[in-house]
Protein backbone atom coordinates (compact mmCIF):
# COMPACT_ATOMS: atom_id res chain seq x y z
CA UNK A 1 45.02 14.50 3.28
CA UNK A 2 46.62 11.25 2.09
CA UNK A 3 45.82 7.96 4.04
CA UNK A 4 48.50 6.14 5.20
CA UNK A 5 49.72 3.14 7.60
CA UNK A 6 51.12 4.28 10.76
CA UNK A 7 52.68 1.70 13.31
CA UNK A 8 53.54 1.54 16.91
CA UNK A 9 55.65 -0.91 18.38
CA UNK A 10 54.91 -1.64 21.82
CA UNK A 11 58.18 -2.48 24.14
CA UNK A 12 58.73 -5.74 25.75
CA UNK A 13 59.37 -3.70 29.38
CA UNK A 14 56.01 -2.17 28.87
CA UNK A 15 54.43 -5.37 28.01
CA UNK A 16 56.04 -7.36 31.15
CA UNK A 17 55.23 -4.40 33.41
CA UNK A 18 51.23 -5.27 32.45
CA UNK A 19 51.19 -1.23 31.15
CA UNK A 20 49.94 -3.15 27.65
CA UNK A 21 46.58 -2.13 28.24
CA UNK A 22 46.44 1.64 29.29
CA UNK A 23 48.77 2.27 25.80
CA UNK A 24 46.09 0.42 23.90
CA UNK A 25 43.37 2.23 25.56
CA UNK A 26 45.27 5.85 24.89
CA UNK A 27 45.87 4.57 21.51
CA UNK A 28 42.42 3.90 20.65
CA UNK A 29 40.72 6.64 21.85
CA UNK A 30 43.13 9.14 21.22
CA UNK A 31 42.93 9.18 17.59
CA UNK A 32 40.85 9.32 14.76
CA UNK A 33 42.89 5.90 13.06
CA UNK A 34 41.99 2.82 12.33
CA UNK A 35 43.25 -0.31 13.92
CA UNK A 36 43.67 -2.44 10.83
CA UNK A 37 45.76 -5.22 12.61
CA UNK A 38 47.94 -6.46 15.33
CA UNK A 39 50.49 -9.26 16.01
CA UNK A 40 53.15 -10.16 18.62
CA UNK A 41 56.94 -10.91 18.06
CA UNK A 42 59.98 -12.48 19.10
CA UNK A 43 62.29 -10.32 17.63
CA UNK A 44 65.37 -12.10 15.98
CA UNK A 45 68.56 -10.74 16.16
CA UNK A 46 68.57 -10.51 12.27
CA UNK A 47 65.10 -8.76 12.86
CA UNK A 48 66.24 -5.83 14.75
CA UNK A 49 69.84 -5.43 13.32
CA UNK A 50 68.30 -4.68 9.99
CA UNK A 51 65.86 -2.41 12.09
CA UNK A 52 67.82 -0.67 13.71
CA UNK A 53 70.19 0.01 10.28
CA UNK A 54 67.11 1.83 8.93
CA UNK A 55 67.12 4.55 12.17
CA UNK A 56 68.09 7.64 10.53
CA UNK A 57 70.46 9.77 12.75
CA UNK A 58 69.68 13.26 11.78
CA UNK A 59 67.81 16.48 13.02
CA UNK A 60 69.04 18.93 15.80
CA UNK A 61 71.60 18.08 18.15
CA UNK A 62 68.85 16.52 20.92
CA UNK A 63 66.98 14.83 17.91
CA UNK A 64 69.68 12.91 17.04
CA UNK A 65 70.91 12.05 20.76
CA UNK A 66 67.52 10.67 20.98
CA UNK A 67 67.20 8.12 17.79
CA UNK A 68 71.02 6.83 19.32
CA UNK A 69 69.31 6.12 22.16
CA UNK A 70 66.36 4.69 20.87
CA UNK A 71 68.84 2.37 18.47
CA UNK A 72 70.82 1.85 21.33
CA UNK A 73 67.60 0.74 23.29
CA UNK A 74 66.23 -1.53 20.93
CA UNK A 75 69.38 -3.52 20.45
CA UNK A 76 69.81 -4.19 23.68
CA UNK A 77 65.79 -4.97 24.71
CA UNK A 78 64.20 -5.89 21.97
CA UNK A 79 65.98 -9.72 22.01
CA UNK A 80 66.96 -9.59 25.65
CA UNK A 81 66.71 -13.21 27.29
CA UNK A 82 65.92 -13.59 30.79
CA UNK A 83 68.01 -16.44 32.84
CA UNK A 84 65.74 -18.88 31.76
CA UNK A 85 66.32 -17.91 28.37
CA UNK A 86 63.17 -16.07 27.38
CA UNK A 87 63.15 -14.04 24.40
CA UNK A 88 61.21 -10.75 24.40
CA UNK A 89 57.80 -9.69 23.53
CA UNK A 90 56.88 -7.31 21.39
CA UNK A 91 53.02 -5.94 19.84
CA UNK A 92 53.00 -4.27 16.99
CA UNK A 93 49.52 -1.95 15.96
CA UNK A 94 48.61 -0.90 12.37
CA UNK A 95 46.72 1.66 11.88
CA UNK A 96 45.22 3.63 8.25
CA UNK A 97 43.72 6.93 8.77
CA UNK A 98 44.48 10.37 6.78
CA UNK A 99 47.90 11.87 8.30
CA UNK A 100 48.04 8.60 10.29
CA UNK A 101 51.78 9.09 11.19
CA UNK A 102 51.49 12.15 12.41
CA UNK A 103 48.54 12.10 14.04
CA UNK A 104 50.04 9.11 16.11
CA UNK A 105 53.08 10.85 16.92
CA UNK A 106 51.53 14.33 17.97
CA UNK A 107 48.51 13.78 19.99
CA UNK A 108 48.27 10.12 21.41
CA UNK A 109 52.43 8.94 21.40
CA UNK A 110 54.22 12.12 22.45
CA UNK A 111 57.85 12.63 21.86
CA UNK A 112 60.62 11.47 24.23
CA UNK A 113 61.60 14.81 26.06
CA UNK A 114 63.05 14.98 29.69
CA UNK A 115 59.92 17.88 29.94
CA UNK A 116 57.40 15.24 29.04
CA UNK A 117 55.98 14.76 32.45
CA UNK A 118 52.26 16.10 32.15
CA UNK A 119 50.61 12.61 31.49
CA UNK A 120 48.99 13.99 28.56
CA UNK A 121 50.76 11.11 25.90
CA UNK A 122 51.53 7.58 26.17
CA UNK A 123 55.12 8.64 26.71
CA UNK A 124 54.04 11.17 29.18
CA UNK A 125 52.83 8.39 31.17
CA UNK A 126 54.71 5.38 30.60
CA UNK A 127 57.56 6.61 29.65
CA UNK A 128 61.12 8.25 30.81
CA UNK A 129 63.94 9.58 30.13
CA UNK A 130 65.85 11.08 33.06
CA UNK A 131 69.25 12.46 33.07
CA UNK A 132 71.90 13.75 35.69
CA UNK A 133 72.87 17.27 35.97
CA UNK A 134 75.72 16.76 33.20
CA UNK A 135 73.54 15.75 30.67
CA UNK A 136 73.82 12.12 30.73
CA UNK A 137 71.45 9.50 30.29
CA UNK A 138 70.63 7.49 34.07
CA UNK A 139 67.57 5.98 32.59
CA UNK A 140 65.98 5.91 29.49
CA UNK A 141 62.22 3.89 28.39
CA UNK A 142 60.29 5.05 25.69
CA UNK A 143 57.56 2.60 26.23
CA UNK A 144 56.27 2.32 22.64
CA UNK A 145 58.39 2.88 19.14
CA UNK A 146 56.94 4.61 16.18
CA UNK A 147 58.07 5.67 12.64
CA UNK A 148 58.23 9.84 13.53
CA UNK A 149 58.16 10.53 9.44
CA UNK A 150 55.82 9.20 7.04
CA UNK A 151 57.98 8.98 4.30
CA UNK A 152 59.84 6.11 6.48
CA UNK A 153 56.98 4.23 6.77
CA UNK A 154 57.42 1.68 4.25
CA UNK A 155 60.82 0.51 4.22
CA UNK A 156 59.86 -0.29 8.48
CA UNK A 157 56.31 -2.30 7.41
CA UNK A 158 57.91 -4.25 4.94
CA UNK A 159 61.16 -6.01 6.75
CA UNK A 160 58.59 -6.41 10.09
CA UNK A 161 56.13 -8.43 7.36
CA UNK A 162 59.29 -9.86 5.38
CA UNK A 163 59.89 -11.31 9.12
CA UNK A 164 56.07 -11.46 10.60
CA UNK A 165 56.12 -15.47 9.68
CA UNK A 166 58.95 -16.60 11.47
CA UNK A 167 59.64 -14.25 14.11
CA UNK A 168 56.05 -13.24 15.06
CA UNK A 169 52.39 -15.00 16.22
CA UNK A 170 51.78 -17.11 18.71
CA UNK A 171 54.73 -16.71 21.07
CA UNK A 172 56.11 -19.61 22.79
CA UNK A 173 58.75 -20.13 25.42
CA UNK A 174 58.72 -16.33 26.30
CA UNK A 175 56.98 -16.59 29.56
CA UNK A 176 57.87 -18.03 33.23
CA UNK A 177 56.32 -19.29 35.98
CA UNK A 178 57.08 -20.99 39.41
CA UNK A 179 58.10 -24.89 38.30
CA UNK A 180 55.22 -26.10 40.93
CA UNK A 181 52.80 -24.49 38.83
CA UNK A 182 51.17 -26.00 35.27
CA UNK A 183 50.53 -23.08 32.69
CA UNK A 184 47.18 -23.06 30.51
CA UNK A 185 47.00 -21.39 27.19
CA UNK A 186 43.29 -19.88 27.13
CA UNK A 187 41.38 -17.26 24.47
CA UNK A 188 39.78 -13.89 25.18
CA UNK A 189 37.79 -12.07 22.48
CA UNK A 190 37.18 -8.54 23.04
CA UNK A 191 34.25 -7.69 20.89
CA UNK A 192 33.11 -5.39 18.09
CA UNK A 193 31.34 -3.37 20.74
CA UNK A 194 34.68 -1.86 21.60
CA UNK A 195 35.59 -0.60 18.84
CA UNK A 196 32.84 0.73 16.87
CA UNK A 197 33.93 4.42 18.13
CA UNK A 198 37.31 6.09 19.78
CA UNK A 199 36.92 4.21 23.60
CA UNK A 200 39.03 3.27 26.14
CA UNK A 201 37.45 0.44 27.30
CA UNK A 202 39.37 -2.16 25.01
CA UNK A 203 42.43 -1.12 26.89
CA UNK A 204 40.47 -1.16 30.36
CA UNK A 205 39.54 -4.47 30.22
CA UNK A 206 43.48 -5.60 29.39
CA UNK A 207 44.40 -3.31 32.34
CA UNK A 208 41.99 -5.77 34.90
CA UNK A 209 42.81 -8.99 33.73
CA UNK A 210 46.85 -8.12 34.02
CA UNK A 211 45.99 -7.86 37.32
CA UNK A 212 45.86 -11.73 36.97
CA UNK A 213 49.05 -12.19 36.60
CA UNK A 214 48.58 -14.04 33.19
CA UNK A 215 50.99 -13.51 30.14
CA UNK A 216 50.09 -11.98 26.92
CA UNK A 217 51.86 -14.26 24.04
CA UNK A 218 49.38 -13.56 20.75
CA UNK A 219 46.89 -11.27 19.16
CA UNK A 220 44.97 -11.07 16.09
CA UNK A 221 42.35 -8.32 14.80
CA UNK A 222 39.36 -10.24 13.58
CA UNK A 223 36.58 -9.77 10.92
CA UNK A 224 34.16 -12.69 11.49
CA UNK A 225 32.14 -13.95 8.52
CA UNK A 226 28.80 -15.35 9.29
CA UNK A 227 30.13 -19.10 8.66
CA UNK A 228 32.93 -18.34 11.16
CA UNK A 229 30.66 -16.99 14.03
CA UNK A 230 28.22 -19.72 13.44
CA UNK A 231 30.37 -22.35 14.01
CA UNK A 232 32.51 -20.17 16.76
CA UNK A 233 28.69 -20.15 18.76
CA UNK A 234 27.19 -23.41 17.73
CA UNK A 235 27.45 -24.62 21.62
CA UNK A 236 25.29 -21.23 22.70
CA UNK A 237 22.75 -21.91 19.56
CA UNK A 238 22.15 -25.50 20.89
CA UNK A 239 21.94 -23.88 24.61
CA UNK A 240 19.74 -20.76 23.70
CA UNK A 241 16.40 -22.48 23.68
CA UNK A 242 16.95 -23.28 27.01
CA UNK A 243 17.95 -20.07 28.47
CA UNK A 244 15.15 -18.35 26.31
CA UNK A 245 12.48 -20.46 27.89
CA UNK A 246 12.53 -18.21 31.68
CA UNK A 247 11.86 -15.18 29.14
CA UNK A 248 8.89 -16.53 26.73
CA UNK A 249 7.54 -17.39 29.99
CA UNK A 250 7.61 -13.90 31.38
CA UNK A 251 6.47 -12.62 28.12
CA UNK A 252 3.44 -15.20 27.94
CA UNK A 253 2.47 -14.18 31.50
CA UNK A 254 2.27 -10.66 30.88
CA UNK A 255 0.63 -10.56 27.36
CA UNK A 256 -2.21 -12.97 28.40
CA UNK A 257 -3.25 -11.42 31.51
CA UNK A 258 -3.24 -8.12 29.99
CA UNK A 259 -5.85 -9.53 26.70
CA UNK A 260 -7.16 -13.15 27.91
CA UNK A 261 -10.41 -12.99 29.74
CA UNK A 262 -10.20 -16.92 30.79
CA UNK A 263 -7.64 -18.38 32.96
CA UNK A 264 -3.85 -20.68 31.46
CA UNK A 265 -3.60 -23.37 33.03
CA UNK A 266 0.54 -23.70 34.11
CA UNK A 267 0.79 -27.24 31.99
CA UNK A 268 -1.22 -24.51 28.82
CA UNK A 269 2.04 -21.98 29.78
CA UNK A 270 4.64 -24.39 29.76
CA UNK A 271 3.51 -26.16 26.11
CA UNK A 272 3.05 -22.52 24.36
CA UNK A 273 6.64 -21.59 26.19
CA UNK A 274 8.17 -25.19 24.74
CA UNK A 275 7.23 -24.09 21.07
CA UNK A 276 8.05 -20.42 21.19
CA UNK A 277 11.47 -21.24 22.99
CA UNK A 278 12.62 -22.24 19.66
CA UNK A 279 11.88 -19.22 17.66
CA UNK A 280 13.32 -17.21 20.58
CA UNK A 281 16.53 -18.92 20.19
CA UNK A 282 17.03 -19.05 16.13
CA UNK A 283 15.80 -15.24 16.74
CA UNK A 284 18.61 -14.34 19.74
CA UNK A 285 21.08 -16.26 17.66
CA UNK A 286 20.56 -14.12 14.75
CA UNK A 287 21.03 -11.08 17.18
CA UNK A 288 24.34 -12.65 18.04
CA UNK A 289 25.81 -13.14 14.79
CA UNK A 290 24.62 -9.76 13.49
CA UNK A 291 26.58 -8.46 16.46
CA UNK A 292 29.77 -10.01 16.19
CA UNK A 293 29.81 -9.44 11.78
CA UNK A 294 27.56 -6.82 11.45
CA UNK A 295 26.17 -8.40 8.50
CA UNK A 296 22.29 -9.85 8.67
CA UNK A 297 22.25 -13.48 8.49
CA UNK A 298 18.71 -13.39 6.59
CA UNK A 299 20.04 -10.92 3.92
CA UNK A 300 23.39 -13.68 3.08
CA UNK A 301 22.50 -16.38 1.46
CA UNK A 302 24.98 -17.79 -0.57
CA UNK A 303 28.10 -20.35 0.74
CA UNK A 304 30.42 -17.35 -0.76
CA UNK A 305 28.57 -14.43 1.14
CA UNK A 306 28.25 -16.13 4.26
CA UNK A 307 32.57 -16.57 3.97
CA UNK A 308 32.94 -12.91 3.65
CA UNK A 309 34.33 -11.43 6.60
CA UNK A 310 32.17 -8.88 8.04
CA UNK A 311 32.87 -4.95 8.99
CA UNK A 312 33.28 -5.70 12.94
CA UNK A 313 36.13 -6.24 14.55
CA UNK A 314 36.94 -7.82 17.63
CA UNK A 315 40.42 -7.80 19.44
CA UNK A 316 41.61 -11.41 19.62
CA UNK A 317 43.97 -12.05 22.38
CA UNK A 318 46.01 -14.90 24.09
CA UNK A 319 47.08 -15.78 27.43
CA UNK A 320 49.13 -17.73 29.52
CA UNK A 321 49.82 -18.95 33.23
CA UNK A 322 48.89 -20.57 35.38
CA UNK A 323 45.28 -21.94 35.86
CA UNK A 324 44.33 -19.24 33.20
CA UNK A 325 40.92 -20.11 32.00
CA UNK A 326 39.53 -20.08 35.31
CA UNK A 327 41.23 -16.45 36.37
CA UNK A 328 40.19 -14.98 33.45
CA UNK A 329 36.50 -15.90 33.43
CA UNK A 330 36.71 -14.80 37.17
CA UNK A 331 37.52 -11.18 36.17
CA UNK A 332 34.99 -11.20 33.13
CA UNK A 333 32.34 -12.40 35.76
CA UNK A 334 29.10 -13.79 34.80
CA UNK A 335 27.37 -13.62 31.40
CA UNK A 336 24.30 -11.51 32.40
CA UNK A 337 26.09 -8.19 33.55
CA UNK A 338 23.34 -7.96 36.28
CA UNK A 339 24.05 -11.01 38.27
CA UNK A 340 27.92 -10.10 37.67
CA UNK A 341 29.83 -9.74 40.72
CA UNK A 342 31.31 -6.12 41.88
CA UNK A 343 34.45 -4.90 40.27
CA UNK A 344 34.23 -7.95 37.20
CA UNK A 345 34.79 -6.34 33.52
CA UNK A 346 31.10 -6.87 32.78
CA UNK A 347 29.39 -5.79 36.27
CA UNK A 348 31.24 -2.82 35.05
CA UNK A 349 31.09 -2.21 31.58
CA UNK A 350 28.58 -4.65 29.93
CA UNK A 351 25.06 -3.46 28.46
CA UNK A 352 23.35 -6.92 28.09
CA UNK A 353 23.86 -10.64 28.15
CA UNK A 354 24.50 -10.07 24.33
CA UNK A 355 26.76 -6.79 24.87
CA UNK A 356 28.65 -8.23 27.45
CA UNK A 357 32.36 -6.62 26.06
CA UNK A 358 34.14 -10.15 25.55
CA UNK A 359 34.12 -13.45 25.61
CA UNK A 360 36.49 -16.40 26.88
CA UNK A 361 37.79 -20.19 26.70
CA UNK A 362 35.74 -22.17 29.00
CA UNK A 363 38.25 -24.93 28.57
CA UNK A 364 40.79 -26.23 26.75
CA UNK A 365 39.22 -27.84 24.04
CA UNK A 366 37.55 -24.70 23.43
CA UNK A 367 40.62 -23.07 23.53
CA UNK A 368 41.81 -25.36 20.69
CA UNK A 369 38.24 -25.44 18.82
CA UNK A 370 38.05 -21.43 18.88
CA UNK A 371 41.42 -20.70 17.67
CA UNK A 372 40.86 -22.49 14.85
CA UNK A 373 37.93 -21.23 13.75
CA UNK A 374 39.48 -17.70 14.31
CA UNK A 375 42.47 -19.01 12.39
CA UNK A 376 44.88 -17.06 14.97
CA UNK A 377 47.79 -18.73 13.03
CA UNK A 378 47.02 -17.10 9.90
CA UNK A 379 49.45 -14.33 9.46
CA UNK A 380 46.85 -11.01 8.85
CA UNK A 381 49.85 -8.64 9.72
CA UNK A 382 51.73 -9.44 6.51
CA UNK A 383 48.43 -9.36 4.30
CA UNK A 384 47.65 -5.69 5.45
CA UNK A 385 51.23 -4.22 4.80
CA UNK A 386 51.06 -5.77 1.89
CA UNK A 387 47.77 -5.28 0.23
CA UNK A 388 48.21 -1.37 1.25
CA UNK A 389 51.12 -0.55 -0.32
CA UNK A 390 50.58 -2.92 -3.40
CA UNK A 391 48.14 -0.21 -4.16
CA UNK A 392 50.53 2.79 -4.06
């Protein structure tokens, strides 16, 4: 089987309507592909008039019905404004896998069919297409677009990353909110834990926090290099000795009453615990950074290697609304998954304080610091359509 790029467009209705989430979760653990990027659009009208030019009417009688609606559909939604003169969102997924088009299509997206009612596809569940007795269309959502034929693939990829630059990223003026309110602009990094096998949990956590109410205006799939995540979790390396102290401590306590024949003296426990602190923290950082690259910091040492990105991949996303930081650390709930509170994303699906599914802004300058060292402005979505079919 050949590999190929397959793509699926996510509709702005199904984005405003918070369904972003359960799509991504059927789309990732649905199929054997591989997400190889992701980025969010304004659609231009240029944009989709050249889109929708390269819809093929043809097939069967209902086949064709159903690309003039989906032409028909996009025109109209796809750069919609809203009174306040909002332009639409869309996401757009990549994914490379052998018979990636088809594989898409069949088992995870589902065809639009007025029988497709069993909630076994994305369209199954989040999408309709409902007609009156006479045949004609009352109401019609397919809740995601995709290419149906792989030999159509291309000529799609390459005007969405002729257009990525201007018409796609971070999204602004797309979103609003009461005038009494003051939006924030906040970070959340879903982590390589979530993807390292077909899961649903990626898409479960961006089910909970659009429960906040918070709008999704950017996203970026990231490969960390070990310079990146060091500098992304400086602030925890400087903290770690710290929080690593209550643990060398335990440790100390149970290692010398189980060999020592002579009593510590508390002052004895707290010295020994001061020095090993230290090693405990360069150690836990190492864990960290191993986790987010999945390369071993002792094993890179050159300034080029350590600039490499690494084979994880974390979901970057951002958010906005109002007071958006806050709500969104308030659904992740507290680092350790243990002291979490009931129904938070990591009381729920965390392992460990280190496995703890995704992290967050924990203010603004953060915000700012973070997303530059993820460089969420660089445009990845253009370098992957490009790089694979430069080779073909």
């Amino acid at each position: 089987m050949a590999v190929q790029l397959a793509a699926v467009w996510i509709n702005p209705y199904t984005i405003e309507k918070s369904r972003t989430g359960g799509v991504i979760a059927r789309l990732l653990s649905l199929t054997n592909c591989e997400l190889v990027a992701a980025r969010m659009f304004n659609p231009s009208r240029d944009l989709v008039e050249r889109h929708c030019r390269l819809i093929e009417i043809k097939g069967s009688p209902e086949a064709r019905r159903v690309r003039e609606h989906i032409r028909d559909y996009v025109r109209e939604h796809w750069v919609s404004r809203d009174e306040f003169g909002h332009r639409a969102r869309v996401m757009v997924l990549l994914f490379k896998g052998d018979n990636a088009v088809a594989d898409l299509r069949d088992h995870v997206v589902g065809p639009i069919s007025r029988d497709s009612i069993l909630g076994e596809t994305v369209r199954d569940t989040y999408g309709d297409y409902i007609t009156d007795q006479q045949g004609r269309v009352r109401y019609f959502e397919p809740a995601v677009f995709i290419i149906p034929e792989a030999g159509e693939t291309r000529k799609y990829l390459r005007l969405w990353a002729k257009y990525s630059d201007a018409d796609g990223g971070i999204l602004d003026d797309c979103c609003r909110f009461d005038s009494s309110q003051k939006p924030e602009t906040t970070l959340v990094m879903l982590k390589p834990g979530n993807f390292e096998g077909p899961s649903s949990v990626a898409g479960n956590v961006m089910d909970i926090i659009s429960r906040t109410g918070l709008k999704l205006i950017g996203t970026k799939l990231i490969q960390m290099s070990l310079s990146q995540a060091e500098e992304f979790y400086a602030p925890v390396a400087a903290a770690l000795p710290e929080r690593m102290k209550d643990r060398v401590l335990g440790s100390l306590h149970r290692l010398f009453s189980e060999h020592l024949d002579f009593e510590v003296s508390p002052q004895a426990y707290e010295e020994i615990a001061d020095i090993l602190k230290e090693l405990k923290g360069r150690q836990e950082f190492s864990n960290i950074l191993q986790a987010m690259t999945g390369l071993d910091p002792a094993a890179s040492r050159t300034a080029r290697e350590r600039k490499r990105p690494g084979p994880s991949k974390c979901l970057a996303l951002i958010y906005h609304g109002p007071r958006a930081i806050n709500s969104i650390r308030s659904v992740l709930g507290a680092t350790d998954p243990t002291k979490a509170r009931w129904a938070t994303i990591r009381r729920m699906y965390a392992h460990s304080i280190n496995a703890n599914v995704a992290h967050a802004s924990d203010s603004p300058e953060s915000f700012e610091r973070e997303t530059r060292i993820l460089e969420m402005e660089r445009n990845d979505f253009k370098k992957a359509v490009n790089d694979f079919y430069r080779t073909r």
